[in-house]
C-alpha atoms as a PDB file:
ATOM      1  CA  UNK A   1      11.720  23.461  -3.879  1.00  0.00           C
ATOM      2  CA  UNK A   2      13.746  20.258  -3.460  1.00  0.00           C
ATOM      3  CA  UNK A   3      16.927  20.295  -1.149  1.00  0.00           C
ATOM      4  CA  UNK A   4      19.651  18.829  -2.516  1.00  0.00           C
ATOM      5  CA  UNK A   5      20.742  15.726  -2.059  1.00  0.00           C
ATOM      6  CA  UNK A   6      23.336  15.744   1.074  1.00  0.00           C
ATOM      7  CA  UNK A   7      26.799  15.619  -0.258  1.00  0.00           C
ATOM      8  CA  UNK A   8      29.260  13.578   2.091  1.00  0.00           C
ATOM      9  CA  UNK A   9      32.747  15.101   1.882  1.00  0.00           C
ATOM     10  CA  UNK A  10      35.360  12.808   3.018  1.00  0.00           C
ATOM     11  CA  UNK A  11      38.072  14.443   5.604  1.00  0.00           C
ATOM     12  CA  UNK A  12      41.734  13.506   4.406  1.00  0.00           C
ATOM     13  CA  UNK A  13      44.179  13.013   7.474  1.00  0.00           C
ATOM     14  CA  UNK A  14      47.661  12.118   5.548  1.00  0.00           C
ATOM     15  CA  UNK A  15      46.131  11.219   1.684  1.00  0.00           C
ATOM     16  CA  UNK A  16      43.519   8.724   3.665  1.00  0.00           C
ATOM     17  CA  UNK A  17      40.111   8.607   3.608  1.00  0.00           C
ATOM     18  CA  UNK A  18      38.255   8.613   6.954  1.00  0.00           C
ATOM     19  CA  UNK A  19      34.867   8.789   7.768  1.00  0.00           C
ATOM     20  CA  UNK A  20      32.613   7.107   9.829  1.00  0.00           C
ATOM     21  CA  UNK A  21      31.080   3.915   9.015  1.00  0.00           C
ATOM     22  CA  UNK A  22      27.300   6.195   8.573  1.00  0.00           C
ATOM     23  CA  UNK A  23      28.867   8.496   6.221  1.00  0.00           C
ATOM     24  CA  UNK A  24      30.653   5.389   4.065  1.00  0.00           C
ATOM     25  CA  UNK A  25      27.308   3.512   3.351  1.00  0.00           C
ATOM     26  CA  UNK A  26      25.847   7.638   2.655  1.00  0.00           C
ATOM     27  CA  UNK A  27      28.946   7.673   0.325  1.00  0.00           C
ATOM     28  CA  UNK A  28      29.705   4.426  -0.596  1.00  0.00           C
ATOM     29  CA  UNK A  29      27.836   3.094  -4.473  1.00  0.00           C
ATOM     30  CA  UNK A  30      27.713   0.663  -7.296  1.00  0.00           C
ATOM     31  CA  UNK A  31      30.491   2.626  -9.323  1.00  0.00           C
ATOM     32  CA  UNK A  32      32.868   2.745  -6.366  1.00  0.00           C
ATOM     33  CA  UNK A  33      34.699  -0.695  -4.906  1.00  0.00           C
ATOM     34  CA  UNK A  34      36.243   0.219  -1.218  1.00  0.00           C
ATOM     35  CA  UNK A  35      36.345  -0.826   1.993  1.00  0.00           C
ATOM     36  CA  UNK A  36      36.317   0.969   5.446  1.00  0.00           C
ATOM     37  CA  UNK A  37      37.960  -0.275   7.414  1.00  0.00           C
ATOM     38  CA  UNK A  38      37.977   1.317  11.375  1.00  0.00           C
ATOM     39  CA  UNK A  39      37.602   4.770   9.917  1.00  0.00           C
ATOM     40  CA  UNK A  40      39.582   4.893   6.928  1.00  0.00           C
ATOM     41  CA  UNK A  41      38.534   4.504   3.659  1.00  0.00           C
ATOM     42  CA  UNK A  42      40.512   1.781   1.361  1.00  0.00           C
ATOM     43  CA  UNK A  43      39.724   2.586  -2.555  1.00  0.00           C
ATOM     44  CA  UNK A  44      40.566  -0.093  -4.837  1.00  0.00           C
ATOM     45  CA  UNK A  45      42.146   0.174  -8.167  1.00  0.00           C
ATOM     46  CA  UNK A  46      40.816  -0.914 -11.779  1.00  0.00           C
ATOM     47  CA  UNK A  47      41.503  -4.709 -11.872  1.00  0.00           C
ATOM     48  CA  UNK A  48      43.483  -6.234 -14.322  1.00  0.00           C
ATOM     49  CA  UNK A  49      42.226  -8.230 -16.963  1.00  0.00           C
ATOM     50  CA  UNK A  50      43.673 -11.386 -15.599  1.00  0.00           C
ATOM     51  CA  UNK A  51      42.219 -10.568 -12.170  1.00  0.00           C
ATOM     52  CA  UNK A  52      39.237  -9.891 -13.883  1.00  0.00           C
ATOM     53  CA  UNK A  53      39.324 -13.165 -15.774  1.00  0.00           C
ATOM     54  CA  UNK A  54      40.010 -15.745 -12.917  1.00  0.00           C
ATOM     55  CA  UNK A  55      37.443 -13.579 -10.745  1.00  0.00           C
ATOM     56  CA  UNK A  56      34.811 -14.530 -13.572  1.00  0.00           C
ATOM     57  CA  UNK A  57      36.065 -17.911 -14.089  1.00  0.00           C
ATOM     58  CA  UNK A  58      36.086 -19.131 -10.176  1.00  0.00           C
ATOM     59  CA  UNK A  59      32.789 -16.837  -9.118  1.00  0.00           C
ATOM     60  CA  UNK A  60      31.313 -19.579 -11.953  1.00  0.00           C
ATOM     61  CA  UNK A  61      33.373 -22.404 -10.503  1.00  0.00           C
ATOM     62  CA  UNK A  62      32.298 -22.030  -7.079  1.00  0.00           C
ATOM     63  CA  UNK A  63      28.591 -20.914  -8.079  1.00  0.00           C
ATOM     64  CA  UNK A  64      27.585 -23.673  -9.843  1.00  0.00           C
ATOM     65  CA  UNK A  65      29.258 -26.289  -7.808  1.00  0.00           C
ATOM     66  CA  UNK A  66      27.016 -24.751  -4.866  1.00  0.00           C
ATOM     67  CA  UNK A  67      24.136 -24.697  -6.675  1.00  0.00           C
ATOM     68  CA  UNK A  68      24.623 -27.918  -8.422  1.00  0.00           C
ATOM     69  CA  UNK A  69      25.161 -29.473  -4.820  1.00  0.00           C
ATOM     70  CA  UNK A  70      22.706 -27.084  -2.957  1.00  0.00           C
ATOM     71  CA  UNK A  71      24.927 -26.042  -0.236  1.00  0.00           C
ATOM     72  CA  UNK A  72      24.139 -22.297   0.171  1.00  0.00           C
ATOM     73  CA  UNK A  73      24.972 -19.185  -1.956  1.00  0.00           C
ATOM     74  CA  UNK A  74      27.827 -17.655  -3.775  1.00  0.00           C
ATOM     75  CA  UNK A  75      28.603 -13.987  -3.755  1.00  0.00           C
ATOM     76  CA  UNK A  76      30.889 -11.902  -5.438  1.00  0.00           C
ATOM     77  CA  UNK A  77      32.766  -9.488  -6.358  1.00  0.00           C
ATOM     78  CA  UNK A  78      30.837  -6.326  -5.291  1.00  0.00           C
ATOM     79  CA  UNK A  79      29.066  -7.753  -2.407  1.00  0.00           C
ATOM     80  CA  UNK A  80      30.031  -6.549   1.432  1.00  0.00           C
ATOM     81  CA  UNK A  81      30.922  -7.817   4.650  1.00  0.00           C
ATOM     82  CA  UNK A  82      30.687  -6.403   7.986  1.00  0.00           C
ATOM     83  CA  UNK A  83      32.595  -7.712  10.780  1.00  0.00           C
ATOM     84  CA  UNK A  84      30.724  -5.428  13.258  1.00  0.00           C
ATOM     85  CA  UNK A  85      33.200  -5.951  16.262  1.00  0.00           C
ATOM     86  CA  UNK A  86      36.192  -5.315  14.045  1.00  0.00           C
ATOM     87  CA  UNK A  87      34.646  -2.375  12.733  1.00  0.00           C
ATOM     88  CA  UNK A  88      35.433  -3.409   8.876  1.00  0.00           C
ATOM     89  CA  UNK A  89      33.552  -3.566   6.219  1.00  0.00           C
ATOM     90  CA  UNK A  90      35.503  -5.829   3.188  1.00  0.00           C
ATOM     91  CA  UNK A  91      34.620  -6.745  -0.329  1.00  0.00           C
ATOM     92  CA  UNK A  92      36.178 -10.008  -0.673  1.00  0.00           C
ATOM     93  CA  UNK A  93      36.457 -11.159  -5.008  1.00  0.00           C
ATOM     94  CA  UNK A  94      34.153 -14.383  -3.692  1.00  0.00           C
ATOM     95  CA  UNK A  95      32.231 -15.397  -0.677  1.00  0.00           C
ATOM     96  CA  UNK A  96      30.323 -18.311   0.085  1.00  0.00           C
ATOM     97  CA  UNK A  97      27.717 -18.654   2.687  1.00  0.00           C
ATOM     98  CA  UNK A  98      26.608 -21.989   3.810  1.00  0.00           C
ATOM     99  CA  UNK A  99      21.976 -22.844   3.341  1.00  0.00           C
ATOM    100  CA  UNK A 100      21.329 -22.244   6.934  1.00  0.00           C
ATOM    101  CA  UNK A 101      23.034 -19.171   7.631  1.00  0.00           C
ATOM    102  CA  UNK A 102      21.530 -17.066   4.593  1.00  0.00           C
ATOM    103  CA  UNK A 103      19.411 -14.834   7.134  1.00  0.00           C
ATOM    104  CA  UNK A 104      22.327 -13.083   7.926  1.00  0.00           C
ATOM    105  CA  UNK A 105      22.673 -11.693   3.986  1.00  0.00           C
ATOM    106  CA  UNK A 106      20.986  -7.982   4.365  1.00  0.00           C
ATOM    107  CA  UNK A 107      20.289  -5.837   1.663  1.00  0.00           C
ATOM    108  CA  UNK A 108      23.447  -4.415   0.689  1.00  0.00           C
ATOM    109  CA  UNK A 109      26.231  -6.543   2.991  1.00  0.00           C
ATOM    110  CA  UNK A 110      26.615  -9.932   4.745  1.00  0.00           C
ATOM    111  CA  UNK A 111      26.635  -9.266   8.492  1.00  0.00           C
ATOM    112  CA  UNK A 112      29.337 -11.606  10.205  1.00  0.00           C
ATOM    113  CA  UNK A 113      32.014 -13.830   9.079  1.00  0.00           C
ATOM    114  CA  UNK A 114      30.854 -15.944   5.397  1.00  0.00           C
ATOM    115  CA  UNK A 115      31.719 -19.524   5.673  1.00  0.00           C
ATOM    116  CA  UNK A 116      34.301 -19.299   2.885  1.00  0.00           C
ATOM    117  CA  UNK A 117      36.073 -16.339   0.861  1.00  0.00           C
ATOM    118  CA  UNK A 118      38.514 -16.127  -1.938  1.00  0.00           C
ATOM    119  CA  UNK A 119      40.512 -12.825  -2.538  1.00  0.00           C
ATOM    120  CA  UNK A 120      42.555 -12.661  -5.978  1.00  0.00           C
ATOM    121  CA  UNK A 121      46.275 -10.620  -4.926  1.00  0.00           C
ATOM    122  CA  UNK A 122      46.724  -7.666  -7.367  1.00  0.00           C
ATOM    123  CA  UNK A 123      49.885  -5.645  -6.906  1.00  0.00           C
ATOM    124  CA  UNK A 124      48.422  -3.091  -4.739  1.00  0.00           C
ATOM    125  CA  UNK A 125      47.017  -5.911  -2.397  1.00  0.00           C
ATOM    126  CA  UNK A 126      49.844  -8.383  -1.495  1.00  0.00           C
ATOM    127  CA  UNK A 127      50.052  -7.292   2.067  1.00  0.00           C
ATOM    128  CA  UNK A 128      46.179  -6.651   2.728  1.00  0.00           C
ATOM    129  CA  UNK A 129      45.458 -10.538   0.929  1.00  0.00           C
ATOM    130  CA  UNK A 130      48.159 -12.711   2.628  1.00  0.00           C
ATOM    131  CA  UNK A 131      48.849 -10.781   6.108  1.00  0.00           C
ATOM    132  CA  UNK A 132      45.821  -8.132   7.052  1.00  0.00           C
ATOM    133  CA  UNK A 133      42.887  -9.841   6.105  1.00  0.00           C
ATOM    134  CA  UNK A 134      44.263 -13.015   6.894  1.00  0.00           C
ATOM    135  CA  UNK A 135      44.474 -12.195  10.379  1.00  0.00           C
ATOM    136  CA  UNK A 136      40.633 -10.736  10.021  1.00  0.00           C
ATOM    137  CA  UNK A 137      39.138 -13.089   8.317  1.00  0.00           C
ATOM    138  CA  UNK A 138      40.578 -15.403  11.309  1.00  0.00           C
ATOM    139  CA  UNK A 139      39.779 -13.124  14.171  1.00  0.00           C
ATOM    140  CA  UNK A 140      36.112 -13.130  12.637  1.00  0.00           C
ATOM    141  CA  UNK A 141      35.764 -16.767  11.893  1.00  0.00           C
ATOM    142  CA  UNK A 142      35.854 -17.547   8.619  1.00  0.00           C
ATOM    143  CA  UNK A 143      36.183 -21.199   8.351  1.00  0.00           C
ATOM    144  CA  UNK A 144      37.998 -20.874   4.904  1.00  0.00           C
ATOM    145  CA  UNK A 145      40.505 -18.683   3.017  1.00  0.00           C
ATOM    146  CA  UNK A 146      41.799 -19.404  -0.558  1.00  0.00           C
ATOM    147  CA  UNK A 147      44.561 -17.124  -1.389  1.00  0.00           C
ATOM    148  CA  UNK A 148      44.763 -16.920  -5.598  1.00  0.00           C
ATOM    149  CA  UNK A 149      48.200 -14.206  -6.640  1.00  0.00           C
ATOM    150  CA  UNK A 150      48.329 -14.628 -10.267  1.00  0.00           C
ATOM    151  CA  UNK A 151      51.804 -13.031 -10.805  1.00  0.00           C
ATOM    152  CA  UNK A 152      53.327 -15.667  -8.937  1.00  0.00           C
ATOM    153  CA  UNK A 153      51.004 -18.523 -10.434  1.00  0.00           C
ATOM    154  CA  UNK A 154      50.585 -19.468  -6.043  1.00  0.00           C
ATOM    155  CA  UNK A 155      47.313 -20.650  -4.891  1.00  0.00           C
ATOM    156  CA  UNK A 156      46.975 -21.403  -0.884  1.00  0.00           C
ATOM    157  CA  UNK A 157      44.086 -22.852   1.061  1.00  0.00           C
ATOM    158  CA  UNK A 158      43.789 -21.923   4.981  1.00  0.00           C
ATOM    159  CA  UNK A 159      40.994 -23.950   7.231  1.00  0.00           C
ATOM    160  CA  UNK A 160      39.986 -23.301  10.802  1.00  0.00           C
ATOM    161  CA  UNK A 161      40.940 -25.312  13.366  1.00  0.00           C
ATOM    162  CA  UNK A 162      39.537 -26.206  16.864  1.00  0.00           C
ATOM    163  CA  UNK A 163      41.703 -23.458  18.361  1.00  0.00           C
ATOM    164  CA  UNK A 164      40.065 -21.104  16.158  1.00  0.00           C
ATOM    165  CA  UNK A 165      43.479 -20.716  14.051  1.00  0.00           C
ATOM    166  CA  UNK A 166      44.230 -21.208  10.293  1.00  0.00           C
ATOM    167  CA  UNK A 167      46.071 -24.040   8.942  1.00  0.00           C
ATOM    168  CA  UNK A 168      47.211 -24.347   5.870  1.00  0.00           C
ATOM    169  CA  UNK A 169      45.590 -27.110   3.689  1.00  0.00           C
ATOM    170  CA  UNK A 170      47.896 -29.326   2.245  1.00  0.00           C
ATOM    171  CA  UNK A 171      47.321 -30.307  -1.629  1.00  0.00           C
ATOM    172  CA  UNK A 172      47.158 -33.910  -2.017  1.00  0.00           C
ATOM    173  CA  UNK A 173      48.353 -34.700  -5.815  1.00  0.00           C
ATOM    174  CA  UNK A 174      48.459 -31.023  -6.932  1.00  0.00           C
ATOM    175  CA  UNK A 175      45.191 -30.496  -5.615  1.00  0.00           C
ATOM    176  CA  UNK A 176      43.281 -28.161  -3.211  1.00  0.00           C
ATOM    177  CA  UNK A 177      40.299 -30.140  -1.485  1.00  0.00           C
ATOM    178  CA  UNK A 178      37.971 -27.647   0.317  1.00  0.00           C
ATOM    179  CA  UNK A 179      36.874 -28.604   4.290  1.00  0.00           C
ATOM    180  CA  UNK A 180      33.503 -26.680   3.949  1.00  0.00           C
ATOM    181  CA  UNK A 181      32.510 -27.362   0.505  1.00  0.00           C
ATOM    182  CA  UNK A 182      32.432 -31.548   0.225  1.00  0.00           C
ATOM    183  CA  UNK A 183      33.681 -32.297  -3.003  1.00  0.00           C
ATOM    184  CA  UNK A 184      35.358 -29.375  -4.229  1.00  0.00           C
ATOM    185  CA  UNK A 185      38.390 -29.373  -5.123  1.00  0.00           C
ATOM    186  CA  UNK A 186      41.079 -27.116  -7.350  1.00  0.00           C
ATOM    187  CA  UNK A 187      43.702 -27.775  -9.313  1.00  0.00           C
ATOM    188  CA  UNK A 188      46.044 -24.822  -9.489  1.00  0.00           C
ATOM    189  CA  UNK A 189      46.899 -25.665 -12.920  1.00  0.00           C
ATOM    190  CA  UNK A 190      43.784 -24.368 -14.215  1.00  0.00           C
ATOM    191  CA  UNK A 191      44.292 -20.812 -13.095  1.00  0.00           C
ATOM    192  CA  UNK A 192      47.715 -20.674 -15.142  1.00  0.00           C
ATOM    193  CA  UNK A 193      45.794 -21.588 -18.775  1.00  0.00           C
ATOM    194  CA  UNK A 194      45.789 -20.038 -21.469  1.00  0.00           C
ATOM    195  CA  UNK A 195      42.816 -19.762 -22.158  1.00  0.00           C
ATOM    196  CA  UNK A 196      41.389 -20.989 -19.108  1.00  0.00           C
ATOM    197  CA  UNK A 197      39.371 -23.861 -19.114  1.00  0.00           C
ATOM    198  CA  UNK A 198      35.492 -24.153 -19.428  1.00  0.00           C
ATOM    199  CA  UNK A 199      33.718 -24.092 -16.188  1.00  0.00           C
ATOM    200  CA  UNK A 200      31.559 -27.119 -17.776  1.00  0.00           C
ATOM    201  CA  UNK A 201      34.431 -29.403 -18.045  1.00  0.00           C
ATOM    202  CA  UNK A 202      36.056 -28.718 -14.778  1.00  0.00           C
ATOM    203  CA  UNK A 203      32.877 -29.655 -12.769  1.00  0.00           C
ATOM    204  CA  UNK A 204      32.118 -32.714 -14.978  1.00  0.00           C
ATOM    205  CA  UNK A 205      36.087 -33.800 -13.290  1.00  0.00           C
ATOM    206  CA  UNK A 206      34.678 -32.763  -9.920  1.00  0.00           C
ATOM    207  CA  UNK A 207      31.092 -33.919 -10.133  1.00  0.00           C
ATOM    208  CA  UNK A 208      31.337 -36.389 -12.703  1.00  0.00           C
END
């Protein structure tokens, strides 16, 4: 006879998950997009179709740039991180990770800070995009944070610098210029289309 399967039954301390980071990957699947993050469980809500549309649109943007260019690998949206000495695990909308650091992509997470990442702000996520994970993502070293929030059409770019702090990057003509990915560059205009533009045409501007 078989045994069943082991069912992990999360313990609820004030309508919050928590587990420990063993019984989240025992728990954690395909069908389910959450984080842990020290403990507690984060569960995302259904994206809206506009997230969902400028996740699909820049996932392409940045993919085939990085491919076209072959500077590493693009991953996104369902794909992990684990900032072991923060004890977090994140799902960021888009990650890049630079040619010669691709040993550190396991199986089902990255393991250390990506060399870029772009989170799109839904309404449930204003604070965790522009002031939690902001501070993480610096803490862990990631060199680059775009920060896309649709329902106020805002788009901000944040670089390392030699302290180890983010600075903002400043557009130069309405334009975002990336520090780790030479050449790339966005124009925040394009996020606010209707419909948005074709992937094809916006790299022929960048790559020409």
């Amino acid at each position: 006879m078989i045994a069943p399967a082991k069912t992990i039954e999360p313990v609820v301390e004030s309508e919050r998950l928590r587990m420990t980071e063993d019984e989240f990957l025992e728990w954690y699947d395909e069908d389910i997009k959450a984080e842990w993050v020290d403990g507690e469980v984060i569960v995302h809500s259904p994206a809206s179709i506009i997230h969902v549309r400028l996740d699909k649109f820049l996932l392409k943007l940045f993919d085939d740039f990085v491919i076209e260019r072959d500077l590493g690998e693009v991953l996104g949206p369902e794909f992990q991180i684990r900032f072991a000495k923060l004890r977090r695990r994140r799902v960021p909308d888009i990650l890049f990770v630079a040619k010669a650091r691709r040993d550190l992509i396991q199986r089902n997470h990255f393991e250390g800070a990506p060399d870029l990442i772009v989170e799109i702000v839904s309404p449930d996520s204003i604070a965790r995009d522009w002031r939690v994970k902001y501070h993480e993502y610096e803490s862990a070293g990631v060199r680059e944070y775009w920060i896309v929030e649709p329902a106020e059409q805002r788009v901000e770019a944040y670089a390392l610098n030699a302290d180890g702090q983010y600075e903002q990057i400043e557009p130069k003509h309405h334009t975002l210029y990336s520090t780790v990915l030479p050449g790339f560059f966005l124009k925040p205009e394009w996020l606010w289309q209707e419909p948005l533009p074709k992937v094809a045409d916006v790299l022929r501007e960048m790559i020409g």
